[in-house]
N, C-alpha and C. Protein backbone atom coordinates (compact mmCIF):
# COMPACT_ATOMS: atom_id res chain seq x y z
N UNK A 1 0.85 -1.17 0.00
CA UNK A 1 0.00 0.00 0.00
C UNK A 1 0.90 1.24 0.00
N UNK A 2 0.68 1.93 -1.17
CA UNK A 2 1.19 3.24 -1.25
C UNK A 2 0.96 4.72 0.27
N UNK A 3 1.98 5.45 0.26
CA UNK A 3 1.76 6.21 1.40
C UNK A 3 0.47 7.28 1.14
N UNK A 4 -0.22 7.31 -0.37
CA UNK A 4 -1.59 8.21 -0.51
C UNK A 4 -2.68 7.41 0.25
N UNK A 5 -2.64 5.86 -0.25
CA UNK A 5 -3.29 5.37 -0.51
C UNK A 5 -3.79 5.21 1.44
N UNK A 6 -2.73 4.79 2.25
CA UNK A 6 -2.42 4.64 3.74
C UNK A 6 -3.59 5.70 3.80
N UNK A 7 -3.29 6.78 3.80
CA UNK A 7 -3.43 8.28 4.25
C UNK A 7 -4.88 8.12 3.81
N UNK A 8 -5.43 7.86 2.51
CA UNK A 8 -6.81 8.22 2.41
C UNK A 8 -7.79 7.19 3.16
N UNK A 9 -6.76 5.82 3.37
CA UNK A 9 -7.78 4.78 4.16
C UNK A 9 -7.94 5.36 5.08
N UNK A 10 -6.84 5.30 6.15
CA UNK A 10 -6.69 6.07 7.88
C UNK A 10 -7.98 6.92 7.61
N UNK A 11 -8.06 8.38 6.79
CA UNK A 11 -9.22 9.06 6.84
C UNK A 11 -10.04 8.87 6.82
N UNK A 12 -10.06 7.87 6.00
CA UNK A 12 -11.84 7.06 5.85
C UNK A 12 -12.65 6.81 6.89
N UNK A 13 -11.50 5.64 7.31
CA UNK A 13 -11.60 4.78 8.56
C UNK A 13 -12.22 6.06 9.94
N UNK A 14 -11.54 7.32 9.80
CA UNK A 14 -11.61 7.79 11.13
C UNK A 14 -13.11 8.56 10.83
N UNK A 15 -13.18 8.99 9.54
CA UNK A 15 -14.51 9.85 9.25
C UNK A 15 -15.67 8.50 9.40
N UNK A 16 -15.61 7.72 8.98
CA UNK A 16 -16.54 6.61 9.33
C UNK A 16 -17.31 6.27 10.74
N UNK A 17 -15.77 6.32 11.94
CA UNK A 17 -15.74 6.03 13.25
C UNK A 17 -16.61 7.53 13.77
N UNK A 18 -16.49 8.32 13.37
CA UNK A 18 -17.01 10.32 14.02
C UNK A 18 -18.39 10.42 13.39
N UNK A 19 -18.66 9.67 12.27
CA UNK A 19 -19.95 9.93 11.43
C UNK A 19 -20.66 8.98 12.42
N UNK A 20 -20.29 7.78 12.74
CA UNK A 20 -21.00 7.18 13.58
C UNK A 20 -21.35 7.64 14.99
N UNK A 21 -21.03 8.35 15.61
CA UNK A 21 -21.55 9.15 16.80
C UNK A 21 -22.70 9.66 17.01
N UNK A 22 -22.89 10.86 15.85
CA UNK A 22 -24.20 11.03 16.33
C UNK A 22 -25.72 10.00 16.23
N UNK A 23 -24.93 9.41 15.03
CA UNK A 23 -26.25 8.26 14.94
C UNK A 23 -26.49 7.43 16.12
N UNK A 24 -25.20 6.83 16.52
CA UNK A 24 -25.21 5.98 17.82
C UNK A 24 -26.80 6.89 18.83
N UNK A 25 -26.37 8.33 18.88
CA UNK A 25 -27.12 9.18 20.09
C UNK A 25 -28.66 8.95 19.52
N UNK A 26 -28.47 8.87 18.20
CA UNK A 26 -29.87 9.16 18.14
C UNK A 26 -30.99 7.65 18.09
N UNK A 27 -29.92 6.49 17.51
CA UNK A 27 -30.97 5.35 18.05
C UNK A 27 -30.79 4.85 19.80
N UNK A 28 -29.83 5.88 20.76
CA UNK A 28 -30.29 5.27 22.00
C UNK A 28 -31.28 6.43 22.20
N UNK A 29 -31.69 7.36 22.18
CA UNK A 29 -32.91 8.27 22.06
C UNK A 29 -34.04 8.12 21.76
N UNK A 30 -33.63 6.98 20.21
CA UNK A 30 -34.97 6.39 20.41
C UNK A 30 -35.42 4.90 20.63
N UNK A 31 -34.46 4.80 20.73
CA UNK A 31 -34.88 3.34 22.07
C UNK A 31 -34.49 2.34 20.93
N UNK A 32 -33.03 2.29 19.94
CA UNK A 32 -32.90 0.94 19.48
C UNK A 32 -31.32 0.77 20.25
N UNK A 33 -31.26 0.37 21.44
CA UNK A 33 -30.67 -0.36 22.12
C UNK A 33 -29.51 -1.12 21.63
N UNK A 34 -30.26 -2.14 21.30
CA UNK A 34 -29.18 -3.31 20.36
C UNK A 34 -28.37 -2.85 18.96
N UNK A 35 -29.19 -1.78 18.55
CA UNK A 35 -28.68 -1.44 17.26
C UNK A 35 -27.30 -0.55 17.75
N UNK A 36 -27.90 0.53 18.93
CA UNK A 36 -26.76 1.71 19.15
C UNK A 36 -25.43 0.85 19.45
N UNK A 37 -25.74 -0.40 20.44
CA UNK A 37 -24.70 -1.31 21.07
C UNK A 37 -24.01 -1.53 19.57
N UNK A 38 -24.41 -2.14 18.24
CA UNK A 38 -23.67 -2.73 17.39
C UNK A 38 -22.68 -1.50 16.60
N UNK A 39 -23.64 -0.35 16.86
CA UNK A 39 -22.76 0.92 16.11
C UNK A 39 -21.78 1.65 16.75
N UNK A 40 -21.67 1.47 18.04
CA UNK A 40 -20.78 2.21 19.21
C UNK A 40 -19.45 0.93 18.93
N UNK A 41 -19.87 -0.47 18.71
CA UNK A 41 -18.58 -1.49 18.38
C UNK A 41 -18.31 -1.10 17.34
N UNK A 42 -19.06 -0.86 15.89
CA UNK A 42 -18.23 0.01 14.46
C UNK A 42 -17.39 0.86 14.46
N UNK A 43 -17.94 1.95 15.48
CA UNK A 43 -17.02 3.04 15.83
C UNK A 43 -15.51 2.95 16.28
N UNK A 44 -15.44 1.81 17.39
CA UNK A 44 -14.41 1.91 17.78
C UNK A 44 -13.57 0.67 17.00
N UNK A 45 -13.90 -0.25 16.72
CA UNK A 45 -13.52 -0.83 15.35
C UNK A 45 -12.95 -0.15 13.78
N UNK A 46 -13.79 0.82 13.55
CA UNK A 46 -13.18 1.59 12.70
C UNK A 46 -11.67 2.61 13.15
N UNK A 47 -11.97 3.11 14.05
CA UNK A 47 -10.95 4.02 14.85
C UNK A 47 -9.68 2.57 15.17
N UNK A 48 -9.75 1.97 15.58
CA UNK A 48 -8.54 0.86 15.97
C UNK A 48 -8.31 0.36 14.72
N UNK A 49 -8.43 0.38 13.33
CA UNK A 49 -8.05 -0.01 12.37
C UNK A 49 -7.76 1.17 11.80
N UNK A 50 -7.98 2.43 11.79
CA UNK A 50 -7.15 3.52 11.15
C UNK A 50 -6.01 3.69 12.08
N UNK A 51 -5.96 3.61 13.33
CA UNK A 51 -4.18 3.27 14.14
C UNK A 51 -3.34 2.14 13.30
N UNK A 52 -4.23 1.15 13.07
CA UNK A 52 -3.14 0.07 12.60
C UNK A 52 -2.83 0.25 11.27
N UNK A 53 -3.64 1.16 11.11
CA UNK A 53 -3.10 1.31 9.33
C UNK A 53 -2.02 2.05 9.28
N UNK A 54 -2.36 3.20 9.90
CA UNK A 54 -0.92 4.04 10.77
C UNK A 54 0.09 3.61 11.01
N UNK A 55 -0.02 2.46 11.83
CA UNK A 55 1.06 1.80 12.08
C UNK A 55 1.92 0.54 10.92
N UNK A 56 1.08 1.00 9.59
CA UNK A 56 1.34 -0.25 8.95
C UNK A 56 1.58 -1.70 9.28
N UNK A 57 0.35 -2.13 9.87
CA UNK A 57 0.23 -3.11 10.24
C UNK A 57 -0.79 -4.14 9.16
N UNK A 58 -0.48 -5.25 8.49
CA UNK A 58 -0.64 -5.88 7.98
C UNK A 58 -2.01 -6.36 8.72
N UNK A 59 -3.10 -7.08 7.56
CA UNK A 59 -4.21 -8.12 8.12
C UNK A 59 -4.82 -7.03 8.88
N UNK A 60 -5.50 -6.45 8.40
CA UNK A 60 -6.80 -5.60 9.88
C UNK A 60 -8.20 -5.64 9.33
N UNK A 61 -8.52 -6.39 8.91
CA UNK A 61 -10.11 -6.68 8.63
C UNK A 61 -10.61 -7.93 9.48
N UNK A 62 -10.10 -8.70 10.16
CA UNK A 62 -10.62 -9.37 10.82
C UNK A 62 -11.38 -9.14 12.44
N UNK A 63 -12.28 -9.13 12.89
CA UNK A 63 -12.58 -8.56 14.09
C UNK A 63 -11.50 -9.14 14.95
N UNK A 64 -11.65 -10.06 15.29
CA UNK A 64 -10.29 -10.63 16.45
C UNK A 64 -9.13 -9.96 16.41
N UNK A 65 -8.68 -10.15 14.81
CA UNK A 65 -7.25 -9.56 14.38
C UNK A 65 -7.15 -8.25 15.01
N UNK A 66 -8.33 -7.58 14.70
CA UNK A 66 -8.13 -5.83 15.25
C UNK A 66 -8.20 -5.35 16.41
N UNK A 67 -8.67 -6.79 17.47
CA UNK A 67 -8.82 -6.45 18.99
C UNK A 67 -7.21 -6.69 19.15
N UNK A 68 -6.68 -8.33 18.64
CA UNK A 68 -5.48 -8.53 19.60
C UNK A 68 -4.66 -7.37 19.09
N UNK A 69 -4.49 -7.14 17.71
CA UNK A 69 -3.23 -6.04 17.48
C UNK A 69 -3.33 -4.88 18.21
N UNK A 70 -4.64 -4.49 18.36
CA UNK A 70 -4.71 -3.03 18.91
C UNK A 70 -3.82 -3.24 20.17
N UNK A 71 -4.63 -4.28 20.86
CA UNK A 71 -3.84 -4.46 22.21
C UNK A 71 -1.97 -4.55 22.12
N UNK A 72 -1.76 -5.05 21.53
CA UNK A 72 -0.49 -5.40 21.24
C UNK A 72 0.44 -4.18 20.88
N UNK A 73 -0.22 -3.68 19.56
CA UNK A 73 0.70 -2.23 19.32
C UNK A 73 0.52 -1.14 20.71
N UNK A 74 -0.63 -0.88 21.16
CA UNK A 74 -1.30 0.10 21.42
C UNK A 74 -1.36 0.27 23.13
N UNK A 75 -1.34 -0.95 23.41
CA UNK A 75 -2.05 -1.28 25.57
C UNK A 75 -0.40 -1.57 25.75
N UNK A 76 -0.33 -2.68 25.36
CA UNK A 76 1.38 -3.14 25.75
C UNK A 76 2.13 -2.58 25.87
N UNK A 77 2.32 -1.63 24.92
CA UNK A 77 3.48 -0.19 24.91
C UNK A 77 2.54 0.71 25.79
N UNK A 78 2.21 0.92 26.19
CA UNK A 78 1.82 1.90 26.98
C UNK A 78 1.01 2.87 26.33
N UNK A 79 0.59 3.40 24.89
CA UNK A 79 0.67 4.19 24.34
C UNK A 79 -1.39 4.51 24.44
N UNK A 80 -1.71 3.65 25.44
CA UNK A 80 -3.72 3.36 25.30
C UNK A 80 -3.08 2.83 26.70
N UNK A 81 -4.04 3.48 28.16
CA UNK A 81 -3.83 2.90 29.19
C UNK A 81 -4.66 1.07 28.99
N UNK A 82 -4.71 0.32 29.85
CA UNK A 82 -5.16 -1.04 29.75
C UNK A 82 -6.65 -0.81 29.93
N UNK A 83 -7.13 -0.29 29.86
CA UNK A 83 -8.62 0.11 30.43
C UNK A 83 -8.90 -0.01 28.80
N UNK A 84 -8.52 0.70 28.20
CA UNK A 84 -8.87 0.59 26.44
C UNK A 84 -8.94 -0.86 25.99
N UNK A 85 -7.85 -1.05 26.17
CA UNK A 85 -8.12 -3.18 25.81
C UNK A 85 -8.98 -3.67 26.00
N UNK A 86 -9.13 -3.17 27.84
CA UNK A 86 -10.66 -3.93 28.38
C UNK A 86 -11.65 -3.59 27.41
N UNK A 87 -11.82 -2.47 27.46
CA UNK A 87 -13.41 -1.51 27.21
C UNK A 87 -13.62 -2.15 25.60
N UNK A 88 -12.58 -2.17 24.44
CA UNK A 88 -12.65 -2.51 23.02
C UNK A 88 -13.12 -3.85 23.27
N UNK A 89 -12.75 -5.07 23.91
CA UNK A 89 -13.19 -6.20 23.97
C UNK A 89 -14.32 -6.44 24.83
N UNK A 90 -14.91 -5.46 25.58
CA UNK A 90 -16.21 -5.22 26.29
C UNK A 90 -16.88 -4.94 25.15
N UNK A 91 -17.00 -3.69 24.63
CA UNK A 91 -17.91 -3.41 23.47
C UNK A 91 -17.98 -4.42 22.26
N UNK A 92 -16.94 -5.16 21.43
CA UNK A 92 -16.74 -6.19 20.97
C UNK A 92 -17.72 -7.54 21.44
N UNK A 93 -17.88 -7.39 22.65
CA UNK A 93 -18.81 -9.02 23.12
C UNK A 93 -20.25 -7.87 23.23
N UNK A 94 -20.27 -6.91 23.52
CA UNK A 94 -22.02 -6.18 23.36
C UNK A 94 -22.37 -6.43 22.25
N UNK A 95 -21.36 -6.01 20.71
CA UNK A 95 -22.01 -6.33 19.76
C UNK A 95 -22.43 -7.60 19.42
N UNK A 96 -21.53 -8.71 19.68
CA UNK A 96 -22.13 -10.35 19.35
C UNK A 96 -23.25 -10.52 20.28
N UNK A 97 -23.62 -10.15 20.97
CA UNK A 97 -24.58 -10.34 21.82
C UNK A 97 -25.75 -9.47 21.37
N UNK A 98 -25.53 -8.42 20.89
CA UNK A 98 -26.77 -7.84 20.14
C UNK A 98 -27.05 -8.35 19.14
N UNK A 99 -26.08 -8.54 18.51
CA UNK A 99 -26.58 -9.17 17.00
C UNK A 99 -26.73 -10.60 17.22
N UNK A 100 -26.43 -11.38 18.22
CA UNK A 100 -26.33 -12.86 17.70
C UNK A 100 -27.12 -13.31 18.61
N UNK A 101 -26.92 -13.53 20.16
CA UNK A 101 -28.00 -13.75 21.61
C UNK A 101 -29.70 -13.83 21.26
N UNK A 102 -30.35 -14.86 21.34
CA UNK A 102 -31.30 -14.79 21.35
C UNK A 102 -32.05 -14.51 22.79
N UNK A 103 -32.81 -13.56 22.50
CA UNK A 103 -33.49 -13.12 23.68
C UNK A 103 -32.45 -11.66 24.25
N UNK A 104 -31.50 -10.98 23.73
CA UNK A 104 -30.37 -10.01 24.28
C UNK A 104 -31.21 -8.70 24.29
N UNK A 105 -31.71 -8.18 24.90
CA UNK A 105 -32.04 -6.71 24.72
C UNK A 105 -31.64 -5.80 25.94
N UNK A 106 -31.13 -4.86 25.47
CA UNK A 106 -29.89 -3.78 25.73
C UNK A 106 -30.83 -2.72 26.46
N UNK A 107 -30.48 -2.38 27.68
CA UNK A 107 -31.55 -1.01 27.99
C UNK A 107 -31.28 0.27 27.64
N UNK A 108 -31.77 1.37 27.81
CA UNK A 108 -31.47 2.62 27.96
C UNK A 108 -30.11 2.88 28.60
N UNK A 109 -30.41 2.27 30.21
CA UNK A 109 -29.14 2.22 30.50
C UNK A 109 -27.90 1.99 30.36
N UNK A 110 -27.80 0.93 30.20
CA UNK A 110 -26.76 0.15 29.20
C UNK A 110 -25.76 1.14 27.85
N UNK A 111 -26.64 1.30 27.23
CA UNK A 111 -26.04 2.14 25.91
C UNK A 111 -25.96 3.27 26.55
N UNK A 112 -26.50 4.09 27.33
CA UNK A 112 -26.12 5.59 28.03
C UNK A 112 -25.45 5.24 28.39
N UNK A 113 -24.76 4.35 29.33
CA UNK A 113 -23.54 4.51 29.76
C UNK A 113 -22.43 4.07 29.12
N UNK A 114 -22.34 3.25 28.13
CA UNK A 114 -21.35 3.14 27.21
C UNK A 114 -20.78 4.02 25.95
N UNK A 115 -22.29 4.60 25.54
CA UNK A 115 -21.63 5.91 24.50
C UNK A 115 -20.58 6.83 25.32
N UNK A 116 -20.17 7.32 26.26
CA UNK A 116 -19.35 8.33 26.37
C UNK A 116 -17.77 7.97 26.12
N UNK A 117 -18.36 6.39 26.78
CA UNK A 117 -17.03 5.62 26.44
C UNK A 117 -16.18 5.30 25.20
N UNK A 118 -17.23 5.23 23.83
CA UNK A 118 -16.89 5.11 22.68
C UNK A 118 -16.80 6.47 22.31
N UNK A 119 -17.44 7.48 22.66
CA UNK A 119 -16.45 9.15 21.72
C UNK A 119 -15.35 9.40 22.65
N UNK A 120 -14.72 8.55 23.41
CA UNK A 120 -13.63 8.92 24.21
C UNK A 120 -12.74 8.34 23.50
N UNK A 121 -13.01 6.96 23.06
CA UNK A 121 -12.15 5.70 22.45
C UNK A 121 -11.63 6.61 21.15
N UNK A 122 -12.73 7.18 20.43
CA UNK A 122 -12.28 7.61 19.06
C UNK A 122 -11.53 8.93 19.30
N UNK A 123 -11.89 9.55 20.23
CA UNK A 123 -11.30 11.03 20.31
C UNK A 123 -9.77 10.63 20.90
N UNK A 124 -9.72 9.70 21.50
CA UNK A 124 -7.96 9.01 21.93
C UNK A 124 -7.35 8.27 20.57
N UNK A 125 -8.46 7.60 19.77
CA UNK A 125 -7.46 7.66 18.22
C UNK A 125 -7.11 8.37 17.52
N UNK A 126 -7.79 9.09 17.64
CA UNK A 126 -7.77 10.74 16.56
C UNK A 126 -6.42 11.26 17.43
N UNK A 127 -6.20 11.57 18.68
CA UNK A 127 -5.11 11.99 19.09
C UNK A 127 -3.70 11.46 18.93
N UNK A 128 -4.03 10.11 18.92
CA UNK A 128 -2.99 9.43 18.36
C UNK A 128 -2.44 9.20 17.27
N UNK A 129 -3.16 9.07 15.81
CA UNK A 129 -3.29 9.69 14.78
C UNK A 129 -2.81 10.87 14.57
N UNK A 130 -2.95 11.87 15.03
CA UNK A 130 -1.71 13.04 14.92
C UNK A 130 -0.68 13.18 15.67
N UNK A 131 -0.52 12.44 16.85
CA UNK A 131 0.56 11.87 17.39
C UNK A 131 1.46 11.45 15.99
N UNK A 132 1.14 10.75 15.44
CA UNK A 132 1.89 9.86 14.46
C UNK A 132 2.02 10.73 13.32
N UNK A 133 1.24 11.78 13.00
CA UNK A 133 2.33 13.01 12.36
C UNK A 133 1.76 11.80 11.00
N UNK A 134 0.18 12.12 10.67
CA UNK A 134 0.41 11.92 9.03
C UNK A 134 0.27 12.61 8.43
């Protein structure tokens, strides 16, 4: 992958992860629960794969792939306290559980308290992302 080519994914990736925010707000507002849970995991899924693209890191379309690397480049070095690892593989099992769990429904509560957590996640990639000076 060419260094344009890097540069216009990373953007993608991060405008994808920020476009998803307000939507997240507006289906826990109106009460789709399970849905906001699966879009708050896109978000930060998208955002942890524009780091690794950053980091030229090979293989990042796989969900697993993009939890362990994140952890690996990102928690291990210090560079994402360990709370991020947790929280990405917390939101990661909300979404299989929204989408896959029969009988799973997500409250109000639930997604209110996890959105702040996911525009924190992305607003700490975005920082890091210009950390890395692209």
């Amino acid at each position: 992958m060419n260094d344009q080519l890097r540069s216009d994914l990373i953007a993608y990736k991060m405008r994808a992860a920020k476009d998803l925010l307000p939507e997240i707000k507006s289906h826990i507002d109106n009460g789709f629960y399970n849905t906001a849970m699966n879009r708050m995991y896109y978000a930060c899924f998208n955002a942890a794969t524009a780091l690794l693209i950053a980091e030229k890191v090979p293989e990042v379309k796989r969900h697993s792939t993009v939890r362990n690397l994140f952890n690996r480049q990102f928690v291990k070095t210090g560079r994402f306290d360990a709370k991020w690892g947790n929280f990405y593989s917390e939101i990661m099992d909300c979404r299989a559980a929204a989408d896959y769990e029969d009988f799973k429904i997500y409250t109000h509560a639930e997604a209110a308290e996890m959105y702040p957590h996911v525009c924190e996640f992305v607003a700490l990639a975005e920082d890091e992302l210009n950390k890395i000076n692209l």
